[in-house]
N, C-alpha and C. Protein backbone atom coordinates (compact mmCIF):
# COMPACT_ATOMS: atom_id res chain seq x y z
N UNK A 1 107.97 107.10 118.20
CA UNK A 1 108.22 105.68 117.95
C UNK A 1 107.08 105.10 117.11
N UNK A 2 107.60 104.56 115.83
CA UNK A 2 106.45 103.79 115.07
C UNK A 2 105.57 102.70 115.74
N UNK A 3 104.28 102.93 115.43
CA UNK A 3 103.39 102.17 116.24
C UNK A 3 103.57 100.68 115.40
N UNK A 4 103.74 99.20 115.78
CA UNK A 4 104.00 98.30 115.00
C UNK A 4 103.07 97.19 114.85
N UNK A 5 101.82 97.00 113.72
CA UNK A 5 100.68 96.05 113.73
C UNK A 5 101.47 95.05 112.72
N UNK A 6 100.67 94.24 113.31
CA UNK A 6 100.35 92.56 112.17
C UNK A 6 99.37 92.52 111.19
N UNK A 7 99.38 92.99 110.07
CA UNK A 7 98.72 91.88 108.76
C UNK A 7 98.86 90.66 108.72
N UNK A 8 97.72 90.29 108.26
CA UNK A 8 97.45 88.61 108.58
C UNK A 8 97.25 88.47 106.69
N UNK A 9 96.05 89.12 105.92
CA UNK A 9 95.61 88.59 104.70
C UNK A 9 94.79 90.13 104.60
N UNK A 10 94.42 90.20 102.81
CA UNK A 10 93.26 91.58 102.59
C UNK A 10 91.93 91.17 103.22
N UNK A 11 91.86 90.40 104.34
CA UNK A 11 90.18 90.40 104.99
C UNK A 11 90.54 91.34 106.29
N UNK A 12 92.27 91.60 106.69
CA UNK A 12 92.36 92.74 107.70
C UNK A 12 92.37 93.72 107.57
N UNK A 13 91.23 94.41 107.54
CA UNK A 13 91.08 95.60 107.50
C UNK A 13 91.62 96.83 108.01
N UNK A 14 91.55 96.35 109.47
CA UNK A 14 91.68 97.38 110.72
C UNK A 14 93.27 97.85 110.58
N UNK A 15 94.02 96.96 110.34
CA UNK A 15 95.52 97.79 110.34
C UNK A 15 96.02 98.34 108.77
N UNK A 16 94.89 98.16 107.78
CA UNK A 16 95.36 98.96 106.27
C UNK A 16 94.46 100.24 106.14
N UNK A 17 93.39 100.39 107.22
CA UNK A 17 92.62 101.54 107.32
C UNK A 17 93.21 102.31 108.09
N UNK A 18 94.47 101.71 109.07
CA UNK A 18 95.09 102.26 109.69
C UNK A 18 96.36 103.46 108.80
N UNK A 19 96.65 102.59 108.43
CA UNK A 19 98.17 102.57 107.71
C UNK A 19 97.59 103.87 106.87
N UNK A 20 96.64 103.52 105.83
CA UNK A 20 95.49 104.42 104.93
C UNK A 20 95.94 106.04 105.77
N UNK A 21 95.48 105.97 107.00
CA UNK A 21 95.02 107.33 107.51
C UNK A 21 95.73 108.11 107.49
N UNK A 22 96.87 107.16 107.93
CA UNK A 22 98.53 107.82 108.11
C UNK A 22 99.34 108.15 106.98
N UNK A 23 99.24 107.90 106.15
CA UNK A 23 99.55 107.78 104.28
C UNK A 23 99.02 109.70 104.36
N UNK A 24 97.78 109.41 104.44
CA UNK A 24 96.58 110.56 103.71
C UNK A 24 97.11 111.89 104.99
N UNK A 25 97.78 111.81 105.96
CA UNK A 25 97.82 112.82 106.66
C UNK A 25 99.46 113.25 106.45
N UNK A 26 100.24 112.77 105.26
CA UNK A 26 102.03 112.15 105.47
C UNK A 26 102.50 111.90 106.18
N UNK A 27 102.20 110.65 106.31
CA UNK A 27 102.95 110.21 107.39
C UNK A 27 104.06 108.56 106.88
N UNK A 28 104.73 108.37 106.73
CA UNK A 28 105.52 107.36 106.62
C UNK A 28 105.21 105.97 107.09
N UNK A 29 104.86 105.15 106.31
CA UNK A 29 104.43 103.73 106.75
C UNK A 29 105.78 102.69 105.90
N UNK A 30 106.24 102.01 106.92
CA UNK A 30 106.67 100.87 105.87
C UNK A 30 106.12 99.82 106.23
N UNK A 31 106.36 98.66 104.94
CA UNK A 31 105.56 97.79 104.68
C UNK A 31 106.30 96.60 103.99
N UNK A 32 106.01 95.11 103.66
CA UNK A 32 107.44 94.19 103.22
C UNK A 32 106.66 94.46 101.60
N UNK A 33 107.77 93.98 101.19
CA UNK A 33 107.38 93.93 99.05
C UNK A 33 108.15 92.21 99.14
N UNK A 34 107.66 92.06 97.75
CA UNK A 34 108.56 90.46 97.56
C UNK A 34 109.70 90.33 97.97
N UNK A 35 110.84 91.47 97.51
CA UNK A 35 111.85 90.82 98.24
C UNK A 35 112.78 92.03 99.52
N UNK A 36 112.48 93.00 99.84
CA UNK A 36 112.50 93.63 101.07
C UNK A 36 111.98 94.56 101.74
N UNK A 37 111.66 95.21 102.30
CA UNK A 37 110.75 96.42 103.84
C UNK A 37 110.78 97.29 102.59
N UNK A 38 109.54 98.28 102.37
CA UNK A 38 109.72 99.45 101.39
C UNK A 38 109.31 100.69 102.66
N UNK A 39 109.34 102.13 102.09
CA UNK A 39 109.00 102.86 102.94
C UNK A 39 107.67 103.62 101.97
N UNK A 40 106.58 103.75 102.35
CA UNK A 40 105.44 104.00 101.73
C UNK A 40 105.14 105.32 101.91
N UNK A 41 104.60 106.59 101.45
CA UNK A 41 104.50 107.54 101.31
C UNK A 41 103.25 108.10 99.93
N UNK A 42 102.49 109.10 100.56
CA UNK A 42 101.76 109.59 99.21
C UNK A 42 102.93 110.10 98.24
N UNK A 43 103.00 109.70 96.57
CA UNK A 43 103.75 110.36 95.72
C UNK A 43 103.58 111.82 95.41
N UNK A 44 102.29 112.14 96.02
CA UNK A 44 101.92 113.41 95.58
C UNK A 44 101.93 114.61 96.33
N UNK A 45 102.55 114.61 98.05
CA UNK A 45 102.52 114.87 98.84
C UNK A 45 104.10 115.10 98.79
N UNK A 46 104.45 116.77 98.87
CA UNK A 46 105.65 117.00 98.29
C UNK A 46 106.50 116.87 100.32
N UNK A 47 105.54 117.25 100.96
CA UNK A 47 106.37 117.68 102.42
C UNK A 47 106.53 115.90 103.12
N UNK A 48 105.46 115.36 102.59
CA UNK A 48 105.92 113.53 103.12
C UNK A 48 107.36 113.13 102.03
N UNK A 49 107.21 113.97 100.88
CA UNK A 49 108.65 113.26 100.26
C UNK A 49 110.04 113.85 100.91
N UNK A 50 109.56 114.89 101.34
CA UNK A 50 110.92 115.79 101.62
C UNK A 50 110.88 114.87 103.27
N UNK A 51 110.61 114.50 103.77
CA UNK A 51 110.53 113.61 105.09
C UNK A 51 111.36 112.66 105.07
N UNK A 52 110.57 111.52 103.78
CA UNK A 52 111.21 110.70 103.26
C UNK A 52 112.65 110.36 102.86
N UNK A 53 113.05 111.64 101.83
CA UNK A 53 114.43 111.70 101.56
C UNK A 53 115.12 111.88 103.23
N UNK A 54 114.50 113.11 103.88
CA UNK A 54 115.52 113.26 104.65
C UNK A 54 116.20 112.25 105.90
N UNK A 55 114.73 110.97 106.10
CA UNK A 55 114.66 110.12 106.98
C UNK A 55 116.02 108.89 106.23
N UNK A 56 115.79 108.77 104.82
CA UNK A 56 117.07 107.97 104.44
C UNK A 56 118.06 108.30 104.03
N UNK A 57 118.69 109.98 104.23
CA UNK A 57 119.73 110.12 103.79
C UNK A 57 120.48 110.42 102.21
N UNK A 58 118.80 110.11 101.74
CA UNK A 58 119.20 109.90 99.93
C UNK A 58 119.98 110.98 99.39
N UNK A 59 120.69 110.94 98.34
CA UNK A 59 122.06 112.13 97.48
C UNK A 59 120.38 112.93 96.52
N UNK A 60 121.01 113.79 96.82
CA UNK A 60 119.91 115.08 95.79
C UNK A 60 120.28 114.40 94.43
N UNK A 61 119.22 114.20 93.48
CA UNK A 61 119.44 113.46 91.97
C UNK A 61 119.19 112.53 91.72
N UNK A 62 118.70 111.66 93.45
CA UNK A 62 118.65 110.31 93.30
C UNK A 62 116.90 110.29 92.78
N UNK A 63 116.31 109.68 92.23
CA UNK A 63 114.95 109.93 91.96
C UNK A 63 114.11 108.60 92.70
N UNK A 64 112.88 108.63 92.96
CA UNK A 64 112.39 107.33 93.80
C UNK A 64 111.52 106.67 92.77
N UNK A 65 111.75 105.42 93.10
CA UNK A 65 110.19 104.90 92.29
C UNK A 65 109.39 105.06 93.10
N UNK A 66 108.07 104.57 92.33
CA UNK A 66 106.74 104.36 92.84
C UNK A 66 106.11 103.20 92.76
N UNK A 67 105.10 102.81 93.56
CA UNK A 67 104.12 101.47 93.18
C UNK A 67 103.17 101.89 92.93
N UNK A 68 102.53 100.80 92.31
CA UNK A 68 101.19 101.15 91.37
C UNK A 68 100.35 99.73 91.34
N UNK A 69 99.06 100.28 91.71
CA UNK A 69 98.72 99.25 91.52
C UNK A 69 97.83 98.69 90.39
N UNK A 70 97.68 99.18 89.22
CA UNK A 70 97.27 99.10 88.21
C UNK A 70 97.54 99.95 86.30
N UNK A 71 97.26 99.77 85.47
CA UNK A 71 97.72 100.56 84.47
C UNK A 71 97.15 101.92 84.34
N UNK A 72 95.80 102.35 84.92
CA UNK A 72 95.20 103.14 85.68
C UNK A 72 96.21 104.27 86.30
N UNK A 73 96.82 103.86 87.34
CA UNK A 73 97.56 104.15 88.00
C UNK A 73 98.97 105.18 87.79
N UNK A 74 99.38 103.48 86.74
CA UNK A 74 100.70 104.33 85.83
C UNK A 74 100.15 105.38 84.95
N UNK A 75 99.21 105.92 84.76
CA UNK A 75 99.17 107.28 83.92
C UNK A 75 99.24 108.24 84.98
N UNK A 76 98.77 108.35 86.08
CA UNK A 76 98.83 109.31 86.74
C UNK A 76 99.88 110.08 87.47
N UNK A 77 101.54 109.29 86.61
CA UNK A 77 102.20 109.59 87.03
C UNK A 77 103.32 110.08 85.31
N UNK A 78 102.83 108.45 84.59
CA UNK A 78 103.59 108.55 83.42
C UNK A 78 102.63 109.62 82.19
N UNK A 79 104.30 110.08 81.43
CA UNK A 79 103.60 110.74 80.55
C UNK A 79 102.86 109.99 79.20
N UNK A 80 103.45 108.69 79.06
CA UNK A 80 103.59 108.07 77.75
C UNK A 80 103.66 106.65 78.75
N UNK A 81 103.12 105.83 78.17
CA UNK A 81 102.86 104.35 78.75
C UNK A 81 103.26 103.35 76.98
N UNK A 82 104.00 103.11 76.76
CA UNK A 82 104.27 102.77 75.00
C UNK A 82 103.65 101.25 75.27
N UNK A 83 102.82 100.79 74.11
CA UNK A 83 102.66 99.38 74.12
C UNK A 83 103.56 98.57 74.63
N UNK A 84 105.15 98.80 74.36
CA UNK A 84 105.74 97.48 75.53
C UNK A 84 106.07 97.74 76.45
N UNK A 85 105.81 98.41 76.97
CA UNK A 85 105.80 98.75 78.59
C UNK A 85 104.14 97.96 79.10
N UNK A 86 103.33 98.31 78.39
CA UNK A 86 102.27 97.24 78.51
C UNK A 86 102.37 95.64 78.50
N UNK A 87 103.14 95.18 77.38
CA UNK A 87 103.19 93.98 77.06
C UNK A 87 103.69 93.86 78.27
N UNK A 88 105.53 94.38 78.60
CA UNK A 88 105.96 93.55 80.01
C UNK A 88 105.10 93.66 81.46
N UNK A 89 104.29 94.85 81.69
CA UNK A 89 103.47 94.48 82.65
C UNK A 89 102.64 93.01 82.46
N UNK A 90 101.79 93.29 81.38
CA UNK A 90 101.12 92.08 81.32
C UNK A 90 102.05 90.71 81.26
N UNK A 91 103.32 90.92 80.98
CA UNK A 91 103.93 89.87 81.67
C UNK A 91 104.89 89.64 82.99
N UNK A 92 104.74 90.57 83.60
CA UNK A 92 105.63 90.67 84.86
C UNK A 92 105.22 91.01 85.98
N UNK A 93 104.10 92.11 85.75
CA UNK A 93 103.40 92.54 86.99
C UNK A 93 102.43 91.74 87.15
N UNK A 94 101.89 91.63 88.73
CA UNK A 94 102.81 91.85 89.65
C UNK A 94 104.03 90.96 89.44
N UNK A 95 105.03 92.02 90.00
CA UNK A 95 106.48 91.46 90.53
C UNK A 95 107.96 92.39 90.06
N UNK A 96 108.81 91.99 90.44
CA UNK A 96 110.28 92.61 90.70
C UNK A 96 110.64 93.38 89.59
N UNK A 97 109.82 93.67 88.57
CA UNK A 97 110.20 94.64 87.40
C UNK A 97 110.26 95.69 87.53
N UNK A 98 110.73 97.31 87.58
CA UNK A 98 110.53 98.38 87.48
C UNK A 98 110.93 99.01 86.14
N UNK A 99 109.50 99.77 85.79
CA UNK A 99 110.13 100.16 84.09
C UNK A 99 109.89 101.76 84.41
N UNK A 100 111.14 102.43 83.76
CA UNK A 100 111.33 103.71 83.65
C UNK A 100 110.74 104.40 82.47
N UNK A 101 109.47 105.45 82.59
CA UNK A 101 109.06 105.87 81.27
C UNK A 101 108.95 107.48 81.62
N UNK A 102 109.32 108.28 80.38
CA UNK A 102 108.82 109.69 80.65
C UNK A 102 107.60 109.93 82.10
N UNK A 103 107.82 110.81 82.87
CA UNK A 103 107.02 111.82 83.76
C UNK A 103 106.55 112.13 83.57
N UNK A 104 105.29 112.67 83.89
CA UNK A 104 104.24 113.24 83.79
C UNK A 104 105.19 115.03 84.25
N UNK A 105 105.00 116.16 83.57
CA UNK A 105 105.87 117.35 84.39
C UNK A 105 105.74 117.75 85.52
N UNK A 106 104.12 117.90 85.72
CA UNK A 106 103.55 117.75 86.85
C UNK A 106 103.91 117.60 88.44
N UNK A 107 105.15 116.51 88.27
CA UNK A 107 104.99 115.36 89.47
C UNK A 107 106.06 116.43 90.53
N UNK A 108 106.00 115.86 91.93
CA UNK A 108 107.09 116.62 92.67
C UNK A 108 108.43 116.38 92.08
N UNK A 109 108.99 116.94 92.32
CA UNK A 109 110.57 117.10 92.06
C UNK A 109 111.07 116.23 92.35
N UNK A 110 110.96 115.49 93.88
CA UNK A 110 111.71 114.73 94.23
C UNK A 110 111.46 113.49 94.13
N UNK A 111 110.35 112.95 93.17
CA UNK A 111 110.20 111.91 92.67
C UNK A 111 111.00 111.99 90.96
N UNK A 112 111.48 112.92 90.81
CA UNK A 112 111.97 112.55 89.23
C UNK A 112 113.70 113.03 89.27
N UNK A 113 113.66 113.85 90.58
CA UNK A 113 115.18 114.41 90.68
C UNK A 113 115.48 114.77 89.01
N UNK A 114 115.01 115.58 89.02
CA UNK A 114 115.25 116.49 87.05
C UNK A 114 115.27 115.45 86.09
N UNK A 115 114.92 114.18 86.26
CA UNK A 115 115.21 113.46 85.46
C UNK A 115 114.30 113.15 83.52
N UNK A 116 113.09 113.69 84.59
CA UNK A 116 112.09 113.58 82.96
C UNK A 116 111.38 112.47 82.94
N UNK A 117 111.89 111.27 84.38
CA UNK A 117 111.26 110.26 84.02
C UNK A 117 110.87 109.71 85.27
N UNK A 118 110.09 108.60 85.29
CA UNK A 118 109.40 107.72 86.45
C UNK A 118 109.51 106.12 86.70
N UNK A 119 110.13 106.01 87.93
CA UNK A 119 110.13 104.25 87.81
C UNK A 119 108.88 103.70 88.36
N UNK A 120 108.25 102.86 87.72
CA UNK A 120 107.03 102.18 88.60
C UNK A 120 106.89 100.66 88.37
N UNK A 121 106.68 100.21 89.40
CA UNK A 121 106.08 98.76 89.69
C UNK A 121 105.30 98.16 90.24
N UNK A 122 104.61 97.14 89.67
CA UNK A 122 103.24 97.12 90.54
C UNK A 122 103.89 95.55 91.69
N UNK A 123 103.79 95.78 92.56
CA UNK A 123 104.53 94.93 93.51
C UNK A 123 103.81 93.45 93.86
N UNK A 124 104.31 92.13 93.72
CA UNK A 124 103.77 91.22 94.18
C UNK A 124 103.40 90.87 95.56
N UNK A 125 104.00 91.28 96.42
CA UNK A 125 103.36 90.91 97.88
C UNK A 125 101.89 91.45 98.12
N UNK A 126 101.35 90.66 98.51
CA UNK A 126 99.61 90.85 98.92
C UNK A 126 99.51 91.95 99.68
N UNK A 127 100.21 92.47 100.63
CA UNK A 127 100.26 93.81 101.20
C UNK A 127 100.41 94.68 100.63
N UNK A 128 102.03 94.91 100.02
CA UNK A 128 102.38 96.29 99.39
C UNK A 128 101.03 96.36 98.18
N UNK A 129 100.73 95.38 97.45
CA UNK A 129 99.54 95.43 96.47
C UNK A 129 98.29 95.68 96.93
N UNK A 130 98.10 95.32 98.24
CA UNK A 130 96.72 95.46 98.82
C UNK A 130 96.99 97.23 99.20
N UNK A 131 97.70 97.73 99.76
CA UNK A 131 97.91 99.09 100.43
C UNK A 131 97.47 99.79 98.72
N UNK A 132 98.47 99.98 98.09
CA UNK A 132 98.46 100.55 97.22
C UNK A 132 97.03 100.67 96.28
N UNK A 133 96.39 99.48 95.70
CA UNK A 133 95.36 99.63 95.64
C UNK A 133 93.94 100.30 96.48
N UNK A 134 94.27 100.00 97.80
CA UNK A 134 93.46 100.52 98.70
C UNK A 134 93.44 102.26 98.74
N UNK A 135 94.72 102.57 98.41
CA UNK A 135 95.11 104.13 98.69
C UNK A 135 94.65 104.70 97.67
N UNK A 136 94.87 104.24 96.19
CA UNK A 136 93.85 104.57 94.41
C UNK A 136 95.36 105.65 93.91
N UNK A 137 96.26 105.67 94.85
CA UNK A 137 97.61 106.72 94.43
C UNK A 137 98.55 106.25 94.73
N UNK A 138 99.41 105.89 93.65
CA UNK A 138 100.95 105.51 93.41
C UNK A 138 101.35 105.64 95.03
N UNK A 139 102.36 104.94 95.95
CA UNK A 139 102.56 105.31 96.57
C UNK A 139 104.46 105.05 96.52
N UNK A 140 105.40 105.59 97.08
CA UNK A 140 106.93 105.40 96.84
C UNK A 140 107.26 103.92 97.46
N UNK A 141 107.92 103.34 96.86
CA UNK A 141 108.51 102.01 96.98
C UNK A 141 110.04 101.95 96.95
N UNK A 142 110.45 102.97 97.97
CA UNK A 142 111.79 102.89 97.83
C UNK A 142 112.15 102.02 99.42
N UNK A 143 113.37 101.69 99.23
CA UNK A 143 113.68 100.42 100.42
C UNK A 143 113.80 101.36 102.06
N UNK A 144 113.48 100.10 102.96
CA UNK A 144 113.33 100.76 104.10
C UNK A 144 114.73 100.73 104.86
N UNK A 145 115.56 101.42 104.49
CA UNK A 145 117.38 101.50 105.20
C UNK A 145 117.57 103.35 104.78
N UNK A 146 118.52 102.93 105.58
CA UNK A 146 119.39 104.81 105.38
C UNK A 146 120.15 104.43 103.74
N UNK A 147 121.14 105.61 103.45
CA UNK A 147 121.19 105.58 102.20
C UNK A 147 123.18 104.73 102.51
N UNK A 148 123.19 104.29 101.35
CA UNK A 148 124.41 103.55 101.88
C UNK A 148 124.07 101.78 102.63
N UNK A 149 123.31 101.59 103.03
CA UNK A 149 122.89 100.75 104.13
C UNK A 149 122.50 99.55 103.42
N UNK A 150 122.53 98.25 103.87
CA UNK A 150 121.58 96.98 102.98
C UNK A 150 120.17 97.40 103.26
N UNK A 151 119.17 96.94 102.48
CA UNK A 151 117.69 96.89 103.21
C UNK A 151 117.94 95.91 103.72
N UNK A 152 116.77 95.63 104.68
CA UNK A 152 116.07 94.94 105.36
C UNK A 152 114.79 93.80 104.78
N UNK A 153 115.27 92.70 105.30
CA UNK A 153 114.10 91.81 105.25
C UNK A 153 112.66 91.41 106.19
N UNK A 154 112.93 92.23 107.82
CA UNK A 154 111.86 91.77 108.58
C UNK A 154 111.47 93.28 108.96
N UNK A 155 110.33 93.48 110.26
CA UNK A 155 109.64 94.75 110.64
C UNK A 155 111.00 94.60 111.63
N UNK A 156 111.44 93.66 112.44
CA UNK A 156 112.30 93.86 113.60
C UNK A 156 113.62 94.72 113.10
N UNK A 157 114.10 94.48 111.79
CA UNK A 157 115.00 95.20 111.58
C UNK A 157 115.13 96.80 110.89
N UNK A 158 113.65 96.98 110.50
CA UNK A 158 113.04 98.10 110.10
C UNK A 158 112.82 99.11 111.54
N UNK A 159 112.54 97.96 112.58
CA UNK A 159 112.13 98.95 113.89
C UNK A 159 113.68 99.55 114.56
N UNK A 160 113.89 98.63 114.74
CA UNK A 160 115.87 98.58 115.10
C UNK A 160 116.00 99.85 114.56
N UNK A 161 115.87 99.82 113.36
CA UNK A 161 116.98 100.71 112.36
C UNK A 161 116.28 102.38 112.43
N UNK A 162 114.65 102.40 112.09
CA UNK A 162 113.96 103.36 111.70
C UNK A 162 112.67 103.80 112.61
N UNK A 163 112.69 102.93 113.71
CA UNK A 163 111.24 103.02 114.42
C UNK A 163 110.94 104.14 115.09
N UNK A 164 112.36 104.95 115.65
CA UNK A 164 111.79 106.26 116.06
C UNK A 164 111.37 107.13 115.08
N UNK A 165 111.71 107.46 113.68
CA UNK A 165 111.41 108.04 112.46
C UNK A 165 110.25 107.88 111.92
N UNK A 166 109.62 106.70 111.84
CA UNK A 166 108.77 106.27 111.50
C UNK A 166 107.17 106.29 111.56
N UNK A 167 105.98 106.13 110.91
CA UNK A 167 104.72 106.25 111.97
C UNK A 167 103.80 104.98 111.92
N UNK A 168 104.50 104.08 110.83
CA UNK A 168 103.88 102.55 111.31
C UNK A 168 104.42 101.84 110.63
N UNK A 169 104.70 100.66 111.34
CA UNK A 169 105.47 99.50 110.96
C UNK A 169 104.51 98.28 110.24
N UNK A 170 103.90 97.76 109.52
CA UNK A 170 103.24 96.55 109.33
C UNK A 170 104.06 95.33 109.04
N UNK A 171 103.72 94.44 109.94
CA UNK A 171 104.48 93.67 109.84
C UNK A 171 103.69 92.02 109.45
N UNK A 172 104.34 91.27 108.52
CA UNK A 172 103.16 90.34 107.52
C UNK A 172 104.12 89.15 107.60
N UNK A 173 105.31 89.31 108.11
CA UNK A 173 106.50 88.20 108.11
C UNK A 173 107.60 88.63 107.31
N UNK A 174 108.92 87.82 107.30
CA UNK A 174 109.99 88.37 106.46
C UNK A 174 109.70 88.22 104.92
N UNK A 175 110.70 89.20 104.16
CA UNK A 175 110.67 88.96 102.66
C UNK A 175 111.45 88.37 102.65
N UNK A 176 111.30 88.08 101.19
CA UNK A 176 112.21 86.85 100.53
C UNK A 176 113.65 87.46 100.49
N UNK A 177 113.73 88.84 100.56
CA UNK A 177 115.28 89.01 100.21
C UNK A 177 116.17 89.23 98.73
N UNK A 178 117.03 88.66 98.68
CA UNK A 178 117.81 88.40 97.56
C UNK A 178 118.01 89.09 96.50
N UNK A 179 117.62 89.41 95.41
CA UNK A 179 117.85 90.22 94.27
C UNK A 179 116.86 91.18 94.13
N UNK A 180 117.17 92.43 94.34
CA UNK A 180 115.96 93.63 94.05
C UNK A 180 115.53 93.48 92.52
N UNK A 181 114.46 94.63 92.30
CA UNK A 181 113.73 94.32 90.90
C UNK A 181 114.59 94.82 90.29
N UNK A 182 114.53 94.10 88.91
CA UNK A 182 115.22 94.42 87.67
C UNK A 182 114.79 96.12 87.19
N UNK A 183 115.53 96.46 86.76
CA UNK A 183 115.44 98.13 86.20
C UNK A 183 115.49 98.48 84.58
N UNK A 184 114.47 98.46 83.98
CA UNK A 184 114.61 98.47 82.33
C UNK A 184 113.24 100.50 82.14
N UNK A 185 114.51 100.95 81.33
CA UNK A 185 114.26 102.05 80.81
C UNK A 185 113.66 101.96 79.52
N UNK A 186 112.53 102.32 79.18
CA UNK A 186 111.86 102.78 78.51
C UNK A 186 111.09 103.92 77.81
N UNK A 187 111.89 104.72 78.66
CA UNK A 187 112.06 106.67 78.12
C UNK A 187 112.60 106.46 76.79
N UNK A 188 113.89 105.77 76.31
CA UNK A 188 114.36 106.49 75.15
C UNK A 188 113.95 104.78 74.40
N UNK A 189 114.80 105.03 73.03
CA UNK A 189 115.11 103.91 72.35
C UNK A 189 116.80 103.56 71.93
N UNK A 190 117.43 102.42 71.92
CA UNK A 190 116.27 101.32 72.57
C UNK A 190 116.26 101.23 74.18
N UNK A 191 115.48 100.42 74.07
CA UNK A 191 115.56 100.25 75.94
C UNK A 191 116.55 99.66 77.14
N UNK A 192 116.67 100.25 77.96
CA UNK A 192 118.35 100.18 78.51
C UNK A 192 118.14 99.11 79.61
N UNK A 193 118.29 98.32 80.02
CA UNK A 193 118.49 97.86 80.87
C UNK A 193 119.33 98.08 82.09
N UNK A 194 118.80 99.05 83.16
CA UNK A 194 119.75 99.66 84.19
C UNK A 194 120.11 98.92 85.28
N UNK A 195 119.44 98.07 85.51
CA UNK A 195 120.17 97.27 87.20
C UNK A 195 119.29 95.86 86.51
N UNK A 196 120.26 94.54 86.65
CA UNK A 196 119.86 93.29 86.56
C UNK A 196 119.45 92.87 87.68
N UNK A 197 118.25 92.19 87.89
CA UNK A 197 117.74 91.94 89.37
C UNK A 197 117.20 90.82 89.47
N UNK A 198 115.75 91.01 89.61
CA UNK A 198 115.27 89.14 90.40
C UNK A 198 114.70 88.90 88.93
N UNK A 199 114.26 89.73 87.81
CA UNK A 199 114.39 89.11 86.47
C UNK A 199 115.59 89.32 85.79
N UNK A 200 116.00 87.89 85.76
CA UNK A 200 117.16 88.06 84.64
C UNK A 200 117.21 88.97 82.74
N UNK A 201 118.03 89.19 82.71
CA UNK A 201 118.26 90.04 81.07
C UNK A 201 117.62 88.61 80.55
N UNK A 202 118.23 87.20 80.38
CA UNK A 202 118.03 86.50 79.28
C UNK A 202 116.33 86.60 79.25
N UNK A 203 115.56 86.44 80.65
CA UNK A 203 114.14 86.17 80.49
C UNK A 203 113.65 87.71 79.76
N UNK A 204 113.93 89.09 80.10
CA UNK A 204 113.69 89.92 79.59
C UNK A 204 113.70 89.86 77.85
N UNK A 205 114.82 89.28 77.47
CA UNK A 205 115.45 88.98 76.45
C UNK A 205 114.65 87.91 74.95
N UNK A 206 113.39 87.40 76.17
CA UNK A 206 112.35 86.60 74.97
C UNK A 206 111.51 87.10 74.40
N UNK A 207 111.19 89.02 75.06
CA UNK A 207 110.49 89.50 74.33
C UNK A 207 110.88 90.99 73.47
N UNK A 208 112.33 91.59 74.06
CA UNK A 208 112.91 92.59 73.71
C UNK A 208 114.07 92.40 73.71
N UNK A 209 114.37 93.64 71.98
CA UNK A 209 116.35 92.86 72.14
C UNK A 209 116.83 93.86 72.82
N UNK A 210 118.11 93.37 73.60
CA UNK A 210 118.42 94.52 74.74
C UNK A 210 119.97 94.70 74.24
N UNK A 211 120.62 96.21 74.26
CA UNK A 211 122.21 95.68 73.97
C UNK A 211 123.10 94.99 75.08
């Protein structure tokens, strides 16, 4: 049964040194993002991913993003970071954007599911951003539900759902909910816009033309 602490703000230490330990040994932490529960995991840690998939049920092919908490960061995963993938960080991150760019070959399998490529976002909630930075390694930001399932907005429904699976719950209050991050590909040209989310196409649309 997942052990379940309170974050208050980044002056609490004691439950992200916690969370930290459990990360670094694979162990499964979820945690809230802006708008629902993510399930946190080292990206680089192939037997915590194979956990991962198997704890949500995910279809073989499905590939995970990652969070990041800096541009730093995104190399250690991406192969190619292109100036506008820069520009929209510097205008979006933090927050609900995820941009898809070539892989590093490197990476586990089951973060790219054969794909060639990597989703990453650097997340606005003070937690998922505080963890991630704290950890210095991408960690997976995929939602905290089985596969098929809505996510979740609070720890109570994360515990409900996943708490025996699990090895810590942090709990900081509910997310906002509502529209997951927008999904814009940046592997090929031009750039695709794959899932419309909590940024709209038109705002995307003031700095890249999209079809």
């Amino acid at each position: 049964m997942a052990r379940l602490v309170t974050w208050h703000s980044p002056a609490d230490r004691a439950s992200l040194e916690e969370a930290l330990t459990i990360i670094r040994r694979g162990g499964i932490v979820a945690c809230p993002t802006e708008t629902y529960y993510g399930l946190a995991v080292d990206a680089f840690q192939e037997t915590a991913l194979a956990r991962l998939l198997a704890l949500k049920g995910r279809p073989v092919g499905k590939p995970l993003l990652v969070l990041v908490a800096d541009l730093d960061m995104v190399e250690l995963v991406a192969l190619i970071v292109p100036p506008l993938a820069q520009q929209l960080m510097a205008r979006f991150w933090p927050g609900p954007l995820t941009l898809v760019l070539p892989a590093r070959p490197d990476l586990p399998g089951q973060l790219t599911a054969g794909t060639g490529t990597i989703g990453v976002r650097q997340s606005g909630h003070p937690l998922a951003l505080s963890l991630t930075a704290a950890y210095g390694r991408p960690l997976t930001g995929t939602s905290a539900n089985r596969a098929g399932q809505p996510p979740v907005v609070s720890a109570v429904a994360v515990e409900r759902e996943m708490g025996l699976e699990l090895d810590l719950i942090m709990d900081s209050g509910p997310c906002f909910g509502g529209l997951a991050s927008t999904v814009l590909d940046l592997s090929q040209e031009p750039p695709r816009l794959i899932r419309v989310g909590a940024i709209p196409k038109r705002v995307l649309e003031t700095l890249i033309d999209l079809p």
